[in-house]
Protein backbone atom coordinates (compact mmCIF):
# COMPACT_ATOMS: atom_id res chain seq x y z
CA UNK A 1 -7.25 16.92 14.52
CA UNK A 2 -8.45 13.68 12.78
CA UNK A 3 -11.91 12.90 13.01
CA UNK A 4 -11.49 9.09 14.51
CA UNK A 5 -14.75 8.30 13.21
CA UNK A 6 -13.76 8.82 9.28
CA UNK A 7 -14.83 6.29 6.91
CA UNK A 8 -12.15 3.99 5.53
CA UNK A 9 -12.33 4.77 1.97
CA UNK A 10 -11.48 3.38 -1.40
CA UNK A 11 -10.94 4.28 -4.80
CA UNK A 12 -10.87 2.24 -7.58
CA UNK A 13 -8.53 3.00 -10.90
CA UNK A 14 -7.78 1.04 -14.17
CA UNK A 15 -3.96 0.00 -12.98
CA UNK A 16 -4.42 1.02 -9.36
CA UNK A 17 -6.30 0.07 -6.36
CA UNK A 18 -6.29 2.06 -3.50
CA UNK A 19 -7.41 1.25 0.62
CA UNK A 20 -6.74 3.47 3.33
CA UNK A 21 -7.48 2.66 7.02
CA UNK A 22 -7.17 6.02 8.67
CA UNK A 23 -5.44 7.17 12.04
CA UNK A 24 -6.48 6.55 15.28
CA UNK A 25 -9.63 4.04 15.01
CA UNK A 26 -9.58 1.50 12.37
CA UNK A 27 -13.11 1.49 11.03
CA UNK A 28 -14.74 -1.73 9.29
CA UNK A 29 -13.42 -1.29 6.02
CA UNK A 30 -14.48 -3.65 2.91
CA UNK A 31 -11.97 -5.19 0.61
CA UNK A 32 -11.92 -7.67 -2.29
CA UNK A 33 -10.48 -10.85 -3.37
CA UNK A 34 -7.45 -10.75 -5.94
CA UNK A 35 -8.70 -11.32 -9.27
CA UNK A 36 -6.26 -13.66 -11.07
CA UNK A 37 -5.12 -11.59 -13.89
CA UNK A 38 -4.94 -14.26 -17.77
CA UNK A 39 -2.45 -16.98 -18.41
CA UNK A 40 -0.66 -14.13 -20.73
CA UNK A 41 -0.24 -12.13 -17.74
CA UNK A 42 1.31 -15.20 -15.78
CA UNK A 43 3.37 -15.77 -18.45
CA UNK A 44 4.83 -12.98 -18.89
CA UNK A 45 5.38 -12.67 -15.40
CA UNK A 46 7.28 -15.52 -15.13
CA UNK A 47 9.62 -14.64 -18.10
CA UNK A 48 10.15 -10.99 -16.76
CA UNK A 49 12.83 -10.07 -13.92
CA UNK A 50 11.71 -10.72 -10.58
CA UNK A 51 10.94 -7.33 -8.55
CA UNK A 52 13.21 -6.30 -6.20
CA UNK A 53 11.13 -5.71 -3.31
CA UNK A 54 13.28 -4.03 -0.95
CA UNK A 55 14.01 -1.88 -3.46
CA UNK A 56 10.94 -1.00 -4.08
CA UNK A 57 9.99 -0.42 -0.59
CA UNK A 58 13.00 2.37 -0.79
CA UNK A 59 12.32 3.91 -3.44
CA UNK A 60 8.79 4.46 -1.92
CA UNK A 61 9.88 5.47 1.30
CA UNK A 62 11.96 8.11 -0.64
CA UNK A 63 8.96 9.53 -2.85
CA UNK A 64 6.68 9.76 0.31
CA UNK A 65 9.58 11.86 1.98
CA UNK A 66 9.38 14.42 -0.80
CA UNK A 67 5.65 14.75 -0.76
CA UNK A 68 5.84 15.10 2.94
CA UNK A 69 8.87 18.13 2.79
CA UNK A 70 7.29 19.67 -0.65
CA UNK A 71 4.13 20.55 1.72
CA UNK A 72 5.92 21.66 4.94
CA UNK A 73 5.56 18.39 7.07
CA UNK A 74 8.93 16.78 8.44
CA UNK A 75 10.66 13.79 6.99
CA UNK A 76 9.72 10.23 8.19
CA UNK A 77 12.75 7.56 9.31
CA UNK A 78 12.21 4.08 8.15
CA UNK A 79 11.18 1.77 10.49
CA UNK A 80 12.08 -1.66 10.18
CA UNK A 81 9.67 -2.85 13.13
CA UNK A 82 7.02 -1.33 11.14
CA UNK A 83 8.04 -2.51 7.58
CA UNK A 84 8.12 -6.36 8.72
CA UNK A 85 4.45 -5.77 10.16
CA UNK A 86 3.46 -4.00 6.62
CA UNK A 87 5.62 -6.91 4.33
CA UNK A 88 3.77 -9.64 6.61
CA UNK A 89 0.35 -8.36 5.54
CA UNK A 90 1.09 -8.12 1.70
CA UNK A 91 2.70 -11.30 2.15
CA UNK A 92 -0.65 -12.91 3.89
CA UNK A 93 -2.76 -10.77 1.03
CA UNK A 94 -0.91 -12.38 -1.68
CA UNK A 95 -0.85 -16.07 -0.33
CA UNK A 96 -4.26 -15.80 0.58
CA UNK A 97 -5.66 -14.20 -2.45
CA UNK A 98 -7.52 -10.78 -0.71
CA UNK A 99 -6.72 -6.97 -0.99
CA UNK A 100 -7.83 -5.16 2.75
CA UNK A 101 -6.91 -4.28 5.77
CA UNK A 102 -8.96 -6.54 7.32
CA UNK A 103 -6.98 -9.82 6.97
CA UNK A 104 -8.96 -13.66 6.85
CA UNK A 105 -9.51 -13.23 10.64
CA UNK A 106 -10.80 -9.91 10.74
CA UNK A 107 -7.91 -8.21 12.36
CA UNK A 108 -6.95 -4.81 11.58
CA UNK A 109 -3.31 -3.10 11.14
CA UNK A 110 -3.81 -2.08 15.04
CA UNK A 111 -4.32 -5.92 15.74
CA UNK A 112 -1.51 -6.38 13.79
CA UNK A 113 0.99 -4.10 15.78
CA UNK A 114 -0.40 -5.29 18.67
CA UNK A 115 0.31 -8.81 17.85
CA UNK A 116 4.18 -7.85 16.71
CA UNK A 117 4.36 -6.42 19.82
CA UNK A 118 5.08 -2.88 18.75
CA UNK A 119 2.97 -0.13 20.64
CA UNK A 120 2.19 3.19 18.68
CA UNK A 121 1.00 6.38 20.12
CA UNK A 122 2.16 9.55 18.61
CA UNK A 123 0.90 13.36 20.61
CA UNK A 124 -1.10 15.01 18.57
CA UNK A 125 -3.35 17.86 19.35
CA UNK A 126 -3.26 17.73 23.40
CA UNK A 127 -5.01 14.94 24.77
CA UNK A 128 -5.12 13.22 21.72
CA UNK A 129 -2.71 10.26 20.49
CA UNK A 130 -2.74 9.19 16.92
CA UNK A 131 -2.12 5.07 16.75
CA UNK A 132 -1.24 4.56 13.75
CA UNK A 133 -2.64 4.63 10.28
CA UNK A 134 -2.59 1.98 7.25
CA UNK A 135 -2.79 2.39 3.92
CA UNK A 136 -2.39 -0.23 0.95
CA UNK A 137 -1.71 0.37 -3.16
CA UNK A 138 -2.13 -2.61 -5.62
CA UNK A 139 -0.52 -2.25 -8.83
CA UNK A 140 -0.16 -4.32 -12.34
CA UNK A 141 2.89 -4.44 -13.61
CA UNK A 142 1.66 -4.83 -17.17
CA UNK A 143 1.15 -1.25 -17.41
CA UNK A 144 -0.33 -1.76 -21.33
CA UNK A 145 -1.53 -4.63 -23.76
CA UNK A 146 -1.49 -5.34 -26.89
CA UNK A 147 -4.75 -6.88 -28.44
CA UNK A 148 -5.30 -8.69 -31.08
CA UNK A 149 -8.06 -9.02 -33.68
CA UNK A 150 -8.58 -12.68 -32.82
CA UNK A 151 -8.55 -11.66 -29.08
CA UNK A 152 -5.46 -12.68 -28.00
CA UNK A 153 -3.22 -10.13 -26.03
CA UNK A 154 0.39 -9.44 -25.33
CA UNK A 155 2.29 -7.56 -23.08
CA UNK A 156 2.96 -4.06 -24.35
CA UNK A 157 4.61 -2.25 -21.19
CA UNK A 158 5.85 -3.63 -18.10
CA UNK A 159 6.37 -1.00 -15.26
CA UNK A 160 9.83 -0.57 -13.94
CA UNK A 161 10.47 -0.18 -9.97
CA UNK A 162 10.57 3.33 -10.49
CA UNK A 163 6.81 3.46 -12.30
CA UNK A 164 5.21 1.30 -9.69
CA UNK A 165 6.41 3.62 -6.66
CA UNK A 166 5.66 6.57 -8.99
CA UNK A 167 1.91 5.45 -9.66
CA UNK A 168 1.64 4.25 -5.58
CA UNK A 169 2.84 7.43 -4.39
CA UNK A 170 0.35 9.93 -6.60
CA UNK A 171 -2.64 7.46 -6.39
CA UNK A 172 -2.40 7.78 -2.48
CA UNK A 173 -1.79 11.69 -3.48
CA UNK A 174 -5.08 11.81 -5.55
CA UNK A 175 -6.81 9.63 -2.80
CA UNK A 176 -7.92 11.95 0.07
CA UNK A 177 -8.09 9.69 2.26
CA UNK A 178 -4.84 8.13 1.62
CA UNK A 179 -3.28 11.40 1.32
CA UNK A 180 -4.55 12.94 4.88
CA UNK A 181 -2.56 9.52 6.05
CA UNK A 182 0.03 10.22 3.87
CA UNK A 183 0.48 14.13 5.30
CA UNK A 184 -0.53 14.07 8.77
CA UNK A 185 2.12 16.02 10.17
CA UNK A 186 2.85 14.49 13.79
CA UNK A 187 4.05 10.84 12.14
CA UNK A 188 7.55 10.00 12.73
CA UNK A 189 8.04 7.09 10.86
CA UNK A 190 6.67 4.89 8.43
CA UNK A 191 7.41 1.05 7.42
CA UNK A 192 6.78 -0.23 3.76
CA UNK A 193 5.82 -3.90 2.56
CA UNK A 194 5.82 -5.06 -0.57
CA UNK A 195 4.77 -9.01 -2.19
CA UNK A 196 4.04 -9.84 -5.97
CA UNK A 197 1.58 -12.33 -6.87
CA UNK A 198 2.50 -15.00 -9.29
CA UNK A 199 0.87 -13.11 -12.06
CA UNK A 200 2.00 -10.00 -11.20
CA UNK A 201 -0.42 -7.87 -8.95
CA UNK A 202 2.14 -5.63 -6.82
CA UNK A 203 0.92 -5.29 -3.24
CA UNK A 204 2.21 -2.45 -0.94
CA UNK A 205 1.34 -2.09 2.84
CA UNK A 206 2.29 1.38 3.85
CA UNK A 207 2.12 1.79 8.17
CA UNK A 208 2.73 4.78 9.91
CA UNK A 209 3.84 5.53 13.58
């Protein structure tokens, strides 16, 4: 059984920033404004392809479904209910320059389904209901620079679809608290959203149900 009285928690990595808001009661959890990464970032960002976010979301979805079967727990549907709550908060993140679950008016992700309209309560361990969980990955997609003497810097690596869901997937693994979200065994489904700043910060809302 989940304690409903766990901390949020958060962990803090050179290319990856984690949050995880965990089942049942959404604690206060802090978060941070979006740092605007330099103008060589943002340029490069502009020149590169755009990201396929759907995509993205899928290929996600997909790497969460093997952690989940690799250690015994079933496989979770997509849900698209779900995923348009989870793309609506990395959307809001993005346009209004913050990484948390708490958005600019202090509601949580159970606000948030509550708002959409879509009501989440799984059985767990009898009399308990689990309802709902959130967790949230931002990623760089300049993976590695190239500096210069003078100071200047350049873009050495730029992470491909398949490296961003790669890195989101095993820093939620690494995370405990993202990763007792991740494996809790009486979810069903899960919905993934995904928004790119300008300069390329990759945001990804992961819900569960």
């Amino acid at each position: 059984m989940l304690n409903p009285h766990s901390p949020a928690r958060s962990s803090t990595r050179t290319l990856l920033t984690l949050l995880a808001a965990l089942a049942v009661l959404t604690p206060a959890c802090g978060g941070a404004d979006l740092q605007p990464e330099d103008s060589a970032a943002a340029r490069h960002q502009q020149a590169a392809p755009s990201v396929d976010v759907a995509r993205l979301a899928e290929l996600v979805h997909d790497r969460v479904n093997l952690v989940r079967e690799r250690e015994g727990r079933r496989a979770l549907t997509y849900n698209p209910a779900l995923a348009k709550i989870a793309a609506l908060h990395s959307a809001d993140m993005v346009r209004q320059r913050y990484f948390a679950h708490l958005n600019r008016h202090g509601q949580s992700f159970s606000r948030r389904y509550e708002l959409a309209g879509f009501a989440c309560k799984v059985p767990d361990e009898p009399p308990y209901y689990l309802l709902g969980a959130e967790n949230l990955a931002l990623i760089h997609r300049v993976a590695q620079w190239k500096v210069y003497v003078d100071g200047r810097r350049e873009p050495a690596q730029v992470r491909t679809l398949e490296q961003i869901a790669d890195d989101a997937v095993q820093g939620w693994w690494d995370s405990p608290g993202h990763r007792k979200n991740m494996l809790i065994h009486a979810w069903l489904s899960e919905g993934l959203g995904v928004a790119v700043t300008a300069d390329g910060q990759v945001l990804i809302t992961q819900n569960f149900c």
